[in-house]
C-alpha atoms as a PDB file:
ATOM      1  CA  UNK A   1      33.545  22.262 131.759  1.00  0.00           C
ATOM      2  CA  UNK A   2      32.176  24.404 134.745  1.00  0.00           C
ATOM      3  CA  UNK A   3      28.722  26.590 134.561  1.00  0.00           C
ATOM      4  CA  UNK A   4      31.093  29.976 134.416  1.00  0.00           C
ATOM      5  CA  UNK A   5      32.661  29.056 131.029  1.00  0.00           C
ATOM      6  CA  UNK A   6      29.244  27.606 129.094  1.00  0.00           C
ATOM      7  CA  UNK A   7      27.832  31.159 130.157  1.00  0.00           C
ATOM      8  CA  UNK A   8      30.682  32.880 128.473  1.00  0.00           C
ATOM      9  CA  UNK A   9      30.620  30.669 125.534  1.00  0.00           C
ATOM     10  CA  UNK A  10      26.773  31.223 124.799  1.00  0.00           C
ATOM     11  CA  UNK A  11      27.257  35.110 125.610  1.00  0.00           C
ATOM     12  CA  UNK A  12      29.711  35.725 123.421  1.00  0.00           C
ATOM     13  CA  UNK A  13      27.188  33.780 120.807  1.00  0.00           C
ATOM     14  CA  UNK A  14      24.157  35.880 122.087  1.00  0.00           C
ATOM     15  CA  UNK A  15      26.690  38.625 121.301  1.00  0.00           C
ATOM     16  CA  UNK A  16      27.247  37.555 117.407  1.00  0.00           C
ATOM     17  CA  UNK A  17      23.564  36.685 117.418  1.00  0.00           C
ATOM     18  CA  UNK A  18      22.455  40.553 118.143  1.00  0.00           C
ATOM     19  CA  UNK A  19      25.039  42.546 116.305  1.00  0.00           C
ATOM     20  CA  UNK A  20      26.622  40.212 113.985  1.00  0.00           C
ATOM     21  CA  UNK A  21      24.601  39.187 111.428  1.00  0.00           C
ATOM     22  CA  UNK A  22      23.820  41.535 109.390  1.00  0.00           C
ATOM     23  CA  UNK A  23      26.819  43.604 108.238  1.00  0.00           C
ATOM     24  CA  UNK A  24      29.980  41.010 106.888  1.00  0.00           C
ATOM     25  CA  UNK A  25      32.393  43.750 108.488  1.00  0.00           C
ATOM     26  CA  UNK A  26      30.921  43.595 111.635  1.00  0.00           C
ATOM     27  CA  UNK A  27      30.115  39.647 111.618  1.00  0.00           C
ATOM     28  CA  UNK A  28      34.381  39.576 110.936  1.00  0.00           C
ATOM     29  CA  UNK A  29      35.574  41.720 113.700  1.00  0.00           C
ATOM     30  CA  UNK A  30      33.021  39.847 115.955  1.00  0.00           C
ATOM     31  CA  UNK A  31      34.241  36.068 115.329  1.00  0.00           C
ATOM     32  CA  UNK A  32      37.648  37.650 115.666  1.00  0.00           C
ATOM     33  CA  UNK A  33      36.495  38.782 119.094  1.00  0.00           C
ATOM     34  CA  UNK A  34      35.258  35.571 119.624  1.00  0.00           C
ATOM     35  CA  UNK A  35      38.212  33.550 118.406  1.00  0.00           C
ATOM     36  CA  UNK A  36      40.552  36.048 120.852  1.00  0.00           C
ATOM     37  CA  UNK A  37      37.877  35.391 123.849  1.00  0.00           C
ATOM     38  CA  UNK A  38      37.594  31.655 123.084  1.00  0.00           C
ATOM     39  CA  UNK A  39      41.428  31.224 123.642  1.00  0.00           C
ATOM     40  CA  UNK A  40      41.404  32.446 126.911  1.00  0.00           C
ATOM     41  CA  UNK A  41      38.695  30.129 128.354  1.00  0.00           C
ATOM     42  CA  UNK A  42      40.281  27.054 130.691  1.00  0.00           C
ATOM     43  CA  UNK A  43      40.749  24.295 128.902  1.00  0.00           C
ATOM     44  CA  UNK A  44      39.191  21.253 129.722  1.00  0.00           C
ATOM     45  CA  UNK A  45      40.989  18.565 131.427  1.00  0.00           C
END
């Protein structure tokens, strides 16, 4: 896995991390972010 994809992968967790974790509705449409970001991200071969 190269350097550019670990930085997304703990930004988009800094992201939950800040605005996330306190409201349920907000925590949902952010992993949903997440899971739509995640999918996009090279796979590793």
């Amino acid at each position: 896995m190269n350097m550019d994809v670990n930085e997304k992968i703990f930004e988009l967790f800094d992201h939950i991390d800040q605005y996330a974790l306190e409201n349920d509705t907000v925590l949902l449409k952010e992993l949903t972010h997440l899971d739509n970001e995640w999918d996009k991200l090279p796979e590793d071969n």
